[in-house]
N, C-alpha and C. Protein backbone atom coordinates (compact mmCIF):
# COMPACT_ATOMS: atom_id res chain seq x y z
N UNK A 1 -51.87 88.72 23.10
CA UNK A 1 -51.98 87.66 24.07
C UNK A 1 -51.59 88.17 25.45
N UNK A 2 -52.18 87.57 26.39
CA UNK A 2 -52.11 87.69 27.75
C UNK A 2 -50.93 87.30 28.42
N UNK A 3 -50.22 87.38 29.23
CA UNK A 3 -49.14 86.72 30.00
C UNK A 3 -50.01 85.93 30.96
N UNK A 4 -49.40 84.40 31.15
CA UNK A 4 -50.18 83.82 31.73
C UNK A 4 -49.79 84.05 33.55
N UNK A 5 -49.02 85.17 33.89
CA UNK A 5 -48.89 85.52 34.99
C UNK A 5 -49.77 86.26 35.63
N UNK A 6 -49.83 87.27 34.84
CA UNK A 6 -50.80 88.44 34.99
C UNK A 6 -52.60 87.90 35.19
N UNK A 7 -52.81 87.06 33.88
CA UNK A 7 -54.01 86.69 33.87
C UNK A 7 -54.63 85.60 35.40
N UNK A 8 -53.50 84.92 36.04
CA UNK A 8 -53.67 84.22 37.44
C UNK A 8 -53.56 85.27 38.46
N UNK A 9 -53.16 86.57 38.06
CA UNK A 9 -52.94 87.07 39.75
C UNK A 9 -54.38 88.28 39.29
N UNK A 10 -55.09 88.60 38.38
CA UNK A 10 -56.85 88.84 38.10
C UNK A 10 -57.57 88.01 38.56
N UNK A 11 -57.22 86.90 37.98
CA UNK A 11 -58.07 85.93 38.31
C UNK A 11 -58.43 85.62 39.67
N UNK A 12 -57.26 85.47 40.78
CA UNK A 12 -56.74 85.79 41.81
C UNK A 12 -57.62 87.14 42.88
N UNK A 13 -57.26 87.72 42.43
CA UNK A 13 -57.63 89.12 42.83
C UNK A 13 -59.06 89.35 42.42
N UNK A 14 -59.51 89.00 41.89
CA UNK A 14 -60.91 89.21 41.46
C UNK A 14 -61.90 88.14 42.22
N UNK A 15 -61.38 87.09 42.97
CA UNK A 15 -62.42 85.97 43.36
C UNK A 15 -62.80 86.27 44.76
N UNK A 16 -62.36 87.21 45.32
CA UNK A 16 -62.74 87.68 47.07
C UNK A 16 -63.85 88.99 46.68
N UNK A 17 -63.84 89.78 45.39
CA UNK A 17 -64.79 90.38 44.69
C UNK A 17 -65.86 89.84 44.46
N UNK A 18 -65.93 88.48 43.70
CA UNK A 18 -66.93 87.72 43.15
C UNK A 18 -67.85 87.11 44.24
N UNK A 19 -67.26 86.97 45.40
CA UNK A 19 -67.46 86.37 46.27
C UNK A 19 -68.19 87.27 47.34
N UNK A 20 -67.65 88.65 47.54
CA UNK A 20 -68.26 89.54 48.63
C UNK A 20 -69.99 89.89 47.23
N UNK A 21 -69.91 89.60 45.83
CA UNK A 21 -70.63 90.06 45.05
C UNK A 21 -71.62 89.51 45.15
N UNK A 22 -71.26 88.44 45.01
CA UNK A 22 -72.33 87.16 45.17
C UNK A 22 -73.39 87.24 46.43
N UNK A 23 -72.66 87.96 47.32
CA UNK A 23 -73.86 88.02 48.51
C UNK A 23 -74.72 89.21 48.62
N UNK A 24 -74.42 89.72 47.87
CA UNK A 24 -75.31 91.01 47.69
C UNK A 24 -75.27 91.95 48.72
N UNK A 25 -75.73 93.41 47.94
CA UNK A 25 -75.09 94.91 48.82
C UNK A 25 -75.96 94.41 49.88
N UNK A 26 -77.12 94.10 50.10
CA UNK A 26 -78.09 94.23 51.22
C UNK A 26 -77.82 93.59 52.21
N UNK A 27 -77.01 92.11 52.14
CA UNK A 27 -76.78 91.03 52.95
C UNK A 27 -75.07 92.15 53.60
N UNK A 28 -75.11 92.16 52.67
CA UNK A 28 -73.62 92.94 53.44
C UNK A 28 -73.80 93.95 54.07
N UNK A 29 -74.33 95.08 53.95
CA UNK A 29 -74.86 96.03 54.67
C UNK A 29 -75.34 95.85 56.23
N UNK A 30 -76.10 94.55 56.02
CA UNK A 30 -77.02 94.18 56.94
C UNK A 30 -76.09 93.48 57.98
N UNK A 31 -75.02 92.65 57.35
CA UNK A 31 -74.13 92.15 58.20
C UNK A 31 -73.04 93.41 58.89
N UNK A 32 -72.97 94.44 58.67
CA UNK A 32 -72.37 95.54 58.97
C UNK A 32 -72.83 95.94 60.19
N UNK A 33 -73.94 96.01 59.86
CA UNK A 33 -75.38 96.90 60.34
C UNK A 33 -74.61 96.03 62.03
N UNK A 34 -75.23 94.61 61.96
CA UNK A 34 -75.37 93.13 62.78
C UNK A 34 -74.00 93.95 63.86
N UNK A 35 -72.99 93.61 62.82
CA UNK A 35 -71.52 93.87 63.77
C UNK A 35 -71.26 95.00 64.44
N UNK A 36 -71.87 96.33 64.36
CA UNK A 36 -72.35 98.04 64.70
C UNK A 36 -72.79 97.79 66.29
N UNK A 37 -73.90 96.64 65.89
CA UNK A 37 -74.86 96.70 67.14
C UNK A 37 -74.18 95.63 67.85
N UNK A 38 -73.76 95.02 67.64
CA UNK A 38 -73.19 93.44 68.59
C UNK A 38 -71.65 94.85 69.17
N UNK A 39 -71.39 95.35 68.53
CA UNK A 39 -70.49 96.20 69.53
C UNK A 39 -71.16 97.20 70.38
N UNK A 40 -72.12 97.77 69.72
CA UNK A 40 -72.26 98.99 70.44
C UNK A 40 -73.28 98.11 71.96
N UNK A 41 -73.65 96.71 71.16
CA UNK A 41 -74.23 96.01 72.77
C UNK A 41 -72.79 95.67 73.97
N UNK A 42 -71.55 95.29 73.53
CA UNK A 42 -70.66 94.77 74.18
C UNK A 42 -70.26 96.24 74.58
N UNK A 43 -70.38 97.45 74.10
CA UNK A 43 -69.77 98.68 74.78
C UNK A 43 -71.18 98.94 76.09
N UNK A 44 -72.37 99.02 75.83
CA UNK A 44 -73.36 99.03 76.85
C UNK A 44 -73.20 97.99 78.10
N UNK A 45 -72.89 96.47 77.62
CA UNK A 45 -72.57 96.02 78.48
C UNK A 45 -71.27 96.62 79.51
N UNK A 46 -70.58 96.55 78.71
CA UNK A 46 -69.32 97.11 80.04
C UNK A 46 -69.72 98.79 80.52
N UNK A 47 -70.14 99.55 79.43
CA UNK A 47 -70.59 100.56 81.08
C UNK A 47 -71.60 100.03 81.92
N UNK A 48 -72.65 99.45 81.64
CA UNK A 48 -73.81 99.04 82.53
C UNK A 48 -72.65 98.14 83.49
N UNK A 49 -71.37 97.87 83.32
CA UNK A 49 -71.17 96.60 84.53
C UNK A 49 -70.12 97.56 85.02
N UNK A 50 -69.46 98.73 84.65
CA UNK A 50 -68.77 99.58 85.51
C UNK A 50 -69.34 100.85 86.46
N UNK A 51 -70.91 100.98 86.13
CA UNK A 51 -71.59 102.14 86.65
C UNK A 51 -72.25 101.07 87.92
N UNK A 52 -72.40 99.54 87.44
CA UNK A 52 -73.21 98.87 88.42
C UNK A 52 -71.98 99.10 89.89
N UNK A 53 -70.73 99.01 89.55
CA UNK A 53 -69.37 98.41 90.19
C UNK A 53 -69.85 100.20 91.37
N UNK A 54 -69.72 101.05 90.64
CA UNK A 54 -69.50 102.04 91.21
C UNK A 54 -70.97 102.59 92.01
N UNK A 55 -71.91 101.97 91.38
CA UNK A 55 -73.26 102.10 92.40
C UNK A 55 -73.23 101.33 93.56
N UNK A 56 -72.55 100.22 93.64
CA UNK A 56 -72.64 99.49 94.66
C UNK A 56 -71.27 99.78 95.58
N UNK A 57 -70.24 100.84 94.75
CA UNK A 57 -69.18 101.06 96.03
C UNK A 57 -69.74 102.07 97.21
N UNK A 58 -70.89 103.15 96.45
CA UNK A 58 -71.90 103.98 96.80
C UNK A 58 -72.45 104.06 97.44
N UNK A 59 -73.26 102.51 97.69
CA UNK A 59 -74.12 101.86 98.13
C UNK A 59 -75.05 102.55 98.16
N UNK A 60 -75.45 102.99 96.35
CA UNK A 60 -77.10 102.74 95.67
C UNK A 60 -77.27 102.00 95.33
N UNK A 61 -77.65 100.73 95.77
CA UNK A 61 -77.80 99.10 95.63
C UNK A 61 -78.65 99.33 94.75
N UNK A 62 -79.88 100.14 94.72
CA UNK A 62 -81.31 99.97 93.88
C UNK A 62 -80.29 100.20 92.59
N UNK A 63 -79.87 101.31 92.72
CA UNK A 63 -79.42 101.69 90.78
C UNK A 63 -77.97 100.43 90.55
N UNK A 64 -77.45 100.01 91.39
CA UNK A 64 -76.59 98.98 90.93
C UNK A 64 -77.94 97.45 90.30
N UNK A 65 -78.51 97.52 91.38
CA UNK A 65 -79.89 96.52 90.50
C UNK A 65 -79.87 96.37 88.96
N UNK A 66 -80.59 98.02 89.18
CA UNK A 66 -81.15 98.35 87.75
C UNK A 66 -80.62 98.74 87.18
N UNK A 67 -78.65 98.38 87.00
CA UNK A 67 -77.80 98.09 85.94
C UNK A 67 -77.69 96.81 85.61
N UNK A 68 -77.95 96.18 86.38
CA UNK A 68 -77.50 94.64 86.19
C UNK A 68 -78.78 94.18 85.55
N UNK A 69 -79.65 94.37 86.12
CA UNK A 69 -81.03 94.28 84.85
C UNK A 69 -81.20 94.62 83.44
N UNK A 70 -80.56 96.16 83.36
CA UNK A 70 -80.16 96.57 82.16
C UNK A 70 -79.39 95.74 80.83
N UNK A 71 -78.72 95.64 82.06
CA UNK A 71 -77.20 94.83 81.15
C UNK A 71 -77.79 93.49 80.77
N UNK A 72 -78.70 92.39 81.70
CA UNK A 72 -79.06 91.61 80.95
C UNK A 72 -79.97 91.87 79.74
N UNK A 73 -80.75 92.45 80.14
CA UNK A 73 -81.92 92.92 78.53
C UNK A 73 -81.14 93.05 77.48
N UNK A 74 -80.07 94.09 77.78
CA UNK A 74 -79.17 94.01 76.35
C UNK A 74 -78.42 92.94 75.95
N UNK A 75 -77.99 92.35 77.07
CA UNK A 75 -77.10 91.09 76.63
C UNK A 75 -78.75 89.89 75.95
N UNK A 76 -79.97 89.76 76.19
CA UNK A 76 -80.65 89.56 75.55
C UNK A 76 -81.08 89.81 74.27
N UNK A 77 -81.00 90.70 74.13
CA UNK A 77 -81.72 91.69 73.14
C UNK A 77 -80.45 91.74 71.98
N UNK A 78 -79.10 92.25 71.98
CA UNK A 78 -77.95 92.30 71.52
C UNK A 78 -77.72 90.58 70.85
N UNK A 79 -77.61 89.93 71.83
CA UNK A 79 -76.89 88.74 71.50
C UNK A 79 -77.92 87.74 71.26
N UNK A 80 -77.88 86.36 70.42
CA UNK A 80 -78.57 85.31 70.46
C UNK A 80 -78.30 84.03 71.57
N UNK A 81 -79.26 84.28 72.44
CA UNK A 81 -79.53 83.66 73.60
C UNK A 81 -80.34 83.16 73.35
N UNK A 82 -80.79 81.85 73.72
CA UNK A 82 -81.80 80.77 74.02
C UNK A 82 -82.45 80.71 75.57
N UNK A 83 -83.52 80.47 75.21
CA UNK A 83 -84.64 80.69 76.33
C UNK A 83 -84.27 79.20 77.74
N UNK A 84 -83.22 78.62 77.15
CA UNK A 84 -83.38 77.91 77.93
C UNK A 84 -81.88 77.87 78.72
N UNK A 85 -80.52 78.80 77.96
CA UNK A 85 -79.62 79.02 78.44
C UNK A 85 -79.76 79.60 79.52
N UNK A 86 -81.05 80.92 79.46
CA UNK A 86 -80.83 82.07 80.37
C UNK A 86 -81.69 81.21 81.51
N UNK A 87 -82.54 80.30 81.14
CA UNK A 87 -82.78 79.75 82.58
C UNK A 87 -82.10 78.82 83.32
N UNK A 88 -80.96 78.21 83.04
CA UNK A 88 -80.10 77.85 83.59
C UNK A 88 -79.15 78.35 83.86
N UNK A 89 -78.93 79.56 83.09
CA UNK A 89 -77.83 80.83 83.59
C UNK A 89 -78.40 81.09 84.98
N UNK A 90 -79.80 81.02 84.87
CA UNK A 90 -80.09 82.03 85.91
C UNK A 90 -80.32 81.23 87.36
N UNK A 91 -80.62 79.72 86.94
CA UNK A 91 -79.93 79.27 88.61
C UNK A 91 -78.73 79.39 88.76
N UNK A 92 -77.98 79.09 87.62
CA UNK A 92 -76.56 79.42 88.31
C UNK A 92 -76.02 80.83 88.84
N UNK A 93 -76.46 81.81 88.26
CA UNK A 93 -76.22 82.79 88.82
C UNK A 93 -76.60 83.20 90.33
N UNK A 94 -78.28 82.80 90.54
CA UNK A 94 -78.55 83.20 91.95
C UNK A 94 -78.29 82.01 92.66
N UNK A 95 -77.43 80.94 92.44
CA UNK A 95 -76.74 79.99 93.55
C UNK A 95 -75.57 80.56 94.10
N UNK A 96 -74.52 80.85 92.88
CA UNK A 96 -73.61 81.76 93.05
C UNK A 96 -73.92 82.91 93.86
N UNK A 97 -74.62 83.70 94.00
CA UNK A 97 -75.48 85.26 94.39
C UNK A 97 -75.66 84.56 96.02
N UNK A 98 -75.90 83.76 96.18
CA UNK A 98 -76.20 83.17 97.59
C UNK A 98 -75.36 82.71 98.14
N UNK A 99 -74.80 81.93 97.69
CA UNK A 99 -72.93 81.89 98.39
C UNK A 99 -71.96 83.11 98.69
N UNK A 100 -72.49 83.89 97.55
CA UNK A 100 -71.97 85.43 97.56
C UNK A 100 -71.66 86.11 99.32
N UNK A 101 -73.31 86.34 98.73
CA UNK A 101 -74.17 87.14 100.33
C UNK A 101 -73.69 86.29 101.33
N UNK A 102 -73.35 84.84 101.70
CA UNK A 102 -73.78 84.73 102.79
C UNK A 102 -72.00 85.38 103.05
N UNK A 103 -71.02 84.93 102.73
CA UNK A 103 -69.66 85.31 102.83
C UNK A 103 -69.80 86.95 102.88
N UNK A 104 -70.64 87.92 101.78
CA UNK A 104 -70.16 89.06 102.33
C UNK A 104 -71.35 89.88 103.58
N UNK A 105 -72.08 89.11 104.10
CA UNK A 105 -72.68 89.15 105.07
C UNK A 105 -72.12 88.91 106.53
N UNK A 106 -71.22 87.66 105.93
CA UNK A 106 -70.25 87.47 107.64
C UNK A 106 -68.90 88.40 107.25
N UNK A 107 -68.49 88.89 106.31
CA UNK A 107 -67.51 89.98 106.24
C UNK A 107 -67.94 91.26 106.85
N UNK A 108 -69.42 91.52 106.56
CA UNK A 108 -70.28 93.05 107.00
C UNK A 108 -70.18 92.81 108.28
N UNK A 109 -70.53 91.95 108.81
CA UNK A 109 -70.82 91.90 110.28
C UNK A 109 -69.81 91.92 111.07
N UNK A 110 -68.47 91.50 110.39
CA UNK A 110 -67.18 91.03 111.35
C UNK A 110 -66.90 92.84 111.37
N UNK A 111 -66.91 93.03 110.31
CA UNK A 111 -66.62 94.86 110.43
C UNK A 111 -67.17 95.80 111.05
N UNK A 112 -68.90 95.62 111.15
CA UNK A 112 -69.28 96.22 111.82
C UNK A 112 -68.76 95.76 113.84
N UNK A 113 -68.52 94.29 114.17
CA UNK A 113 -68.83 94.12 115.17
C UNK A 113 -67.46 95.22 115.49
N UNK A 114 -65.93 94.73 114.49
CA UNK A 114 -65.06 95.92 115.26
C UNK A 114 -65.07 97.19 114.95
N UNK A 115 -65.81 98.03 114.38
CA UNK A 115 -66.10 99.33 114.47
C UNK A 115 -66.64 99.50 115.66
N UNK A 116 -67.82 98.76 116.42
CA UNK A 116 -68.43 99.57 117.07
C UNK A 116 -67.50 98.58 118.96
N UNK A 117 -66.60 97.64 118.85
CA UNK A 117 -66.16 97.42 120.34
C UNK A 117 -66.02 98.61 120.87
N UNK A 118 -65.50 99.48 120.66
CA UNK A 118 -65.11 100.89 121.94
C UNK A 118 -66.35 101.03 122.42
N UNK A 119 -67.19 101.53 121.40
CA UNK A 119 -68.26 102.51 121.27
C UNK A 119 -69.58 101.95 122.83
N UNK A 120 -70.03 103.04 123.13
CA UNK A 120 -71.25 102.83 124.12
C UNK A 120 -71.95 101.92 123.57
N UNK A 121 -72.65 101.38 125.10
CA UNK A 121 -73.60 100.12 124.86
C UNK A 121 -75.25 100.57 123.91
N UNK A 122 -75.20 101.62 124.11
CA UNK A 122 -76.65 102.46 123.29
C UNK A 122 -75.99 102.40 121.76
N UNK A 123 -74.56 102.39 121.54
CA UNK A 123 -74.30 102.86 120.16
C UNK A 123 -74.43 101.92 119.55
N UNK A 124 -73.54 100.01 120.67
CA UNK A 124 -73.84 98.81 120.09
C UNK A 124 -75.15 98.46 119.80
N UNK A 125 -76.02 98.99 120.60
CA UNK A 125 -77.33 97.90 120.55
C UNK A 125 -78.02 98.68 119.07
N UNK A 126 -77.32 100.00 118.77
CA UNK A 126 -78.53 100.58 117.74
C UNK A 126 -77.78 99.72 115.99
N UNK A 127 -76.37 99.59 116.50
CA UNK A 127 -75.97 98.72 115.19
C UNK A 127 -75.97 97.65 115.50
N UNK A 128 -76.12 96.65 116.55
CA UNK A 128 -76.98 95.28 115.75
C UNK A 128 -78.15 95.07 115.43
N UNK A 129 -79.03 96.02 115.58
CA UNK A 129 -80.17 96.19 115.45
C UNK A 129 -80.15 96.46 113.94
N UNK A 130 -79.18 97.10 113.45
CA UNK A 130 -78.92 97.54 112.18
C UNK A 130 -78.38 96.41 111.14
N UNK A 131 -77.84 95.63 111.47
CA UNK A 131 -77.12 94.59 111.66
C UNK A 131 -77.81 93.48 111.37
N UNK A 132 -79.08 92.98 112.17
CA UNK A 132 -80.08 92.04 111.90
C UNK A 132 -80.28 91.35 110.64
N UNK A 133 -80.38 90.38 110.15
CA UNK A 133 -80.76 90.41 108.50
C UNK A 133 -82.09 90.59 108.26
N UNK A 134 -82.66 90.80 109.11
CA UNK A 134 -84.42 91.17 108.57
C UNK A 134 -84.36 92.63 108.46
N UNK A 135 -83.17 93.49 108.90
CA UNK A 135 -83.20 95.06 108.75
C UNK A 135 -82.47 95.14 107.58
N UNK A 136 -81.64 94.03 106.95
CA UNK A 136 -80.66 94.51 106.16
C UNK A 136 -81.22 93.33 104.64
N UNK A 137 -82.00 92.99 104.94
CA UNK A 137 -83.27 91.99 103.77
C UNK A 137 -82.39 93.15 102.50
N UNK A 138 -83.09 93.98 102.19
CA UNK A 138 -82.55 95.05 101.20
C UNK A 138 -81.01 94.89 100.18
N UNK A 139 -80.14 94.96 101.24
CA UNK A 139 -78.98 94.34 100.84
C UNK A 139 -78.43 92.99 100.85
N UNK A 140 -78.86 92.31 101.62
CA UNK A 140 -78.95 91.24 101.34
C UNK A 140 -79.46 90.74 100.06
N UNK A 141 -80.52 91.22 99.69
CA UNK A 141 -80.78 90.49 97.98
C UNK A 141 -79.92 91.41 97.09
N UNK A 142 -79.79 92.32 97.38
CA UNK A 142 -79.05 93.13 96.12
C UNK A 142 -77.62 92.35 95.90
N UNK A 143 -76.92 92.10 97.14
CA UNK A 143 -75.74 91.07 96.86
C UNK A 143 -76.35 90.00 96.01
N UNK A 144 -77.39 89.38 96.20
CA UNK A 144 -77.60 88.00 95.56
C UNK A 144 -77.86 88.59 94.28
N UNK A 145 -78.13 89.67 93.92
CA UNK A 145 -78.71 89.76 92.60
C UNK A 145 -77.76 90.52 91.85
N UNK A 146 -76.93 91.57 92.17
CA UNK A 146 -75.79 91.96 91.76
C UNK A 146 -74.24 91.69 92.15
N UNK A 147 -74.47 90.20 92.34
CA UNK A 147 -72.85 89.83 92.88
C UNK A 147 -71.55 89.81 92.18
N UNK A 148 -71.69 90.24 90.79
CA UNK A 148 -70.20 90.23 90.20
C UNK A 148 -70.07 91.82 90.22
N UNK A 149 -70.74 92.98 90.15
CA UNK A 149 -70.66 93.90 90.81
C UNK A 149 -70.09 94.13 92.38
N UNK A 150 -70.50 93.61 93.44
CA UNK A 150 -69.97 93.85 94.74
C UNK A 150 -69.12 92.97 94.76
N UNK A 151 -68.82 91.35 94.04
CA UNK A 151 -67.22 91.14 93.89
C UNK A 151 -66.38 92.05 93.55
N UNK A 152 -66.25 92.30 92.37
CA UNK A 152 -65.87 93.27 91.75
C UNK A 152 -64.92 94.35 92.66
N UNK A 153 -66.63 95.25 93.33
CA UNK A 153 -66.02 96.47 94.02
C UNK A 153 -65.37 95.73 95.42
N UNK A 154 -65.79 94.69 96.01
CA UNK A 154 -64.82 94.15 97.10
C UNK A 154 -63.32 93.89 96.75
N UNK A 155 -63.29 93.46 95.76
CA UNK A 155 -61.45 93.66 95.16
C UNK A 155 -60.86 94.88 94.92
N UNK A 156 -61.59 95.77 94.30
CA UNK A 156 -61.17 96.80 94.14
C UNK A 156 -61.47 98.06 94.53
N UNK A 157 -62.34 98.28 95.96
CA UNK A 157 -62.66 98.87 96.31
C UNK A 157 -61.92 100.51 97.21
N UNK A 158 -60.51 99.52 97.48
CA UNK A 158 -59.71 100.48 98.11
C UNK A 158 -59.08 101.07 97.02
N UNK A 159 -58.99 100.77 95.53
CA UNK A 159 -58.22 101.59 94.92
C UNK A 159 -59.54 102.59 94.00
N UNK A 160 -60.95 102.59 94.25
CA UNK A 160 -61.85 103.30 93.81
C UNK A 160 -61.91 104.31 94.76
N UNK A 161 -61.90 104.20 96.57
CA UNK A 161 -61.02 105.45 97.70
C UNK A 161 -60.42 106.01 97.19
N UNK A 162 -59.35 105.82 96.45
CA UNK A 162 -58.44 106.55 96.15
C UNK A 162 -58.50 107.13 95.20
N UNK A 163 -59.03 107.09 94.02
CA UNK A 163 -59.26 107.56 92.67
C UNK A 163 -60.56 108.79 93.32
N UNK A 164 -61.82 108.16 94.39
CA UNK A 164 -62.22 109.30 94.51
C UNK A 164 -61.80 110.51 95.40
N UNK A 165 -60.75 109.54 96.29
CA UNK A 165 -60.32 110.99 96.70
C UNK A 165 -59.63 111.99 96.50
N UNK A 166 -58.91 111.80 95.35
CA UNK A 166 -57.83 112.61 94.45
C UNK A 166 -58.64 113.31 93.69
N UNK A 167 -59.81 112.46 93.11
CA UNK A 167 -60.92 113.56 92.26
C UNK A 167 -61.40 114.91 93.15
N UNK A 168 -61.73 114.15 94.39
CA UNK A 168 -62.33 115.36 95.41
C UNK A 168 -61.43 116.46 95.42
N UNK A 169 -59.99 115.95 96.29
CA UNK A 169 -59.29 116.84 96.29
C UNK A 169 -59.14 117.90 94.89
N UNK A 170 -58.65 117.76 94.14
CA UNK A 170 -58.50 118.36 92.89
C UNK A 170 -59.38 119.12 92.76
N UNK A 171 -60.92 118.22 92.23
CA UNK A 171 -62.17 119.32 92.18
C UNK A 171 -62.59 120.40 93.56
N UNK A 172 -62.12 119.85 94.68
CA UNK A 172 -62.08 120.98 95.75
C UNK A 172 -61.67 122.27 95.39
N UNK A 173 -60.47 122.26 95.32
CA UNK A 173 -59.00 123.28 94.77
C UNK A 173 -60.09 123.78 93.75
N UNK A 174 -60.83 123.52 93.03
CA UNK A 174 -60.66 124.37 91.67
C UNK A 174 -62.03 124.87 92.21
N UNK A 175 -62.89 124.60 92.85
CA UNK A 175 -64.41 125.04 93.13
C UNK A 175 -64.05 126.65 94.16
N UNK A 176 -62.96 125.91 94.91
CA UNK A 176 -62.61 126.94 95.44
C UNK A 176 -61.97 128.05 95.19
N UNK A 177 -61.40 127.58 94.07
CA UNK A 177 -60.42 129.24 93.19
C UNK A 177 -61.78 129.82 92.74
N UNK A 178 -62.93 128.86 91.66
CA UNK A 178 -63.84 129.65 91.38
C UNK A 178 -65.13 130.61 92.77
N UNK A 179 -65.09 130.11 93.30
CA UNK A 179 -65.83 130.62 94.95
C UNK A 179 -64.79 131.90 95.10
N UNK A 180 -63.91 132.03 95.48
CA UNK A 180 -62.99 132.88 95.81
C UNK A 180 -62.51 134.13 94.73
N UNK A 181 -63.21 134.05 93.54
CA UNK A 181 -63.05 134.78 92.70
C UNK A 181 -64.20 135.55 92.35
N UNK A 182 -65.40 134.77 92.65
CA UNK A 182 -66.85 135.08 92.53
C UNK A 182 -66.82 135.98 93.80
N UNK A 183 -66.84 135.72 94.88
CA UNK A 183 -66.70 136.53 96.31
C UNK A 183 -65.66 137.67 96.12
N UNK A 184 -64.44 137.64 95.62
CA UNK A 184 -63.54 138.87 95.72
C UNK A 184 -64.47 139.91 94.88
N UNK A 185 -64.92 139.08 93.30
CA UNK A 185 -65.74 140.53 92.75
C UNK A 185 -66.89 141.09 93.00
N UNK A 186 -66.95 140.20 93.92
CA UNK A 186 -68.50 140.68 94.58
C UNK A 186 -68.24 141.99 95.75
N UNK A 187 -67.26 141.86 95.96
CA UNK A 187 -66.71 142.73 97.40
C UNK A 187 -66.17 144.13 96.65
């Protein structure tokens, strides 16, 4: 005879078995498979939204674009979205994107106007000319279209200065030991 202890903690122990059994290797596999890609989409998303951050500190607006494009396809493609979320995502997004621009448009301009007070009247007239929004159309939509990107790098932009300039420095130093070693054996 059985101990009726033993036989409840089998019984026990065996029903999260019966249960993963019941759904079969394929369904499980497949749900594996599901959870693989729903990460490896949430890892694409965040580089596509940290390479966008750093294209637009750059200001390669085009390739900050065509991360943020990226990133939606996958966040499409990855995740179950409805055709009618993403079109209401997507006024909300380019309403947002337009409130964006117009704020970091009067930020661009307040900066440019005090960069250039000292400067000659030939130097002012060639940056408001630059300045214009029919010259600057270009960036202007790229804010509207990649604005949690240039939020983003507007918050954190002075501490991405700094990270690249410590990289520079550093990689300077070492380009230059290798230069200086290549040249001595050359001599």
């Amino acid at each position: 005879m059985t101990d009726p202890v033993t036989a409840t903690v089998v019984v026990a122990a065996s029903a999260p078995a019966v249960a993963a059994a019941s759904q079969g290797f394929f369904a499980t596999a497949a749900g594996f498979a599901l959870g693989v890609i729903g990460a490896w989409g949430i890892a694409i998303l965040g580089i596509m939204f940290v390479l966008g951050i750093l294209f637009e500190h750059n200001g390669a607006r085009g390739w900050a674009v065509f991360s943020a494009m990226l990133a939606a396809g996958v966040a499409y493609l990855f995740f179950n979205v409805s055709l009618a979320a993403i079109a209401i995502g997507t006024v909300v997004y380019i309403a947002i994107g337009l409130a964006w621009s117009f704020w970091r448009y009067k930020r661009h301009a307040a900066n440019i106007v005090e960069q250039y007070k000292g400067k000659s009247s030939h130097e002012k007239e060639h940056a408001l000319r630059k300045l214009h929004p029919r010259a600057m159309l270009d960036t202007i939509l790229a804010w509207v279209l990649i604005w949690p990107f240039s939020f983003v790098e507007n918050m954190i932009g002075d501490f991405i200065n700094a990270i690249q300039a410590l990289v520079t420095k550093v990689f300077r130093g070492v380009y230059h030991k290798i230069y200086n070693s290549a040249v001595a054996a050359l001599q």
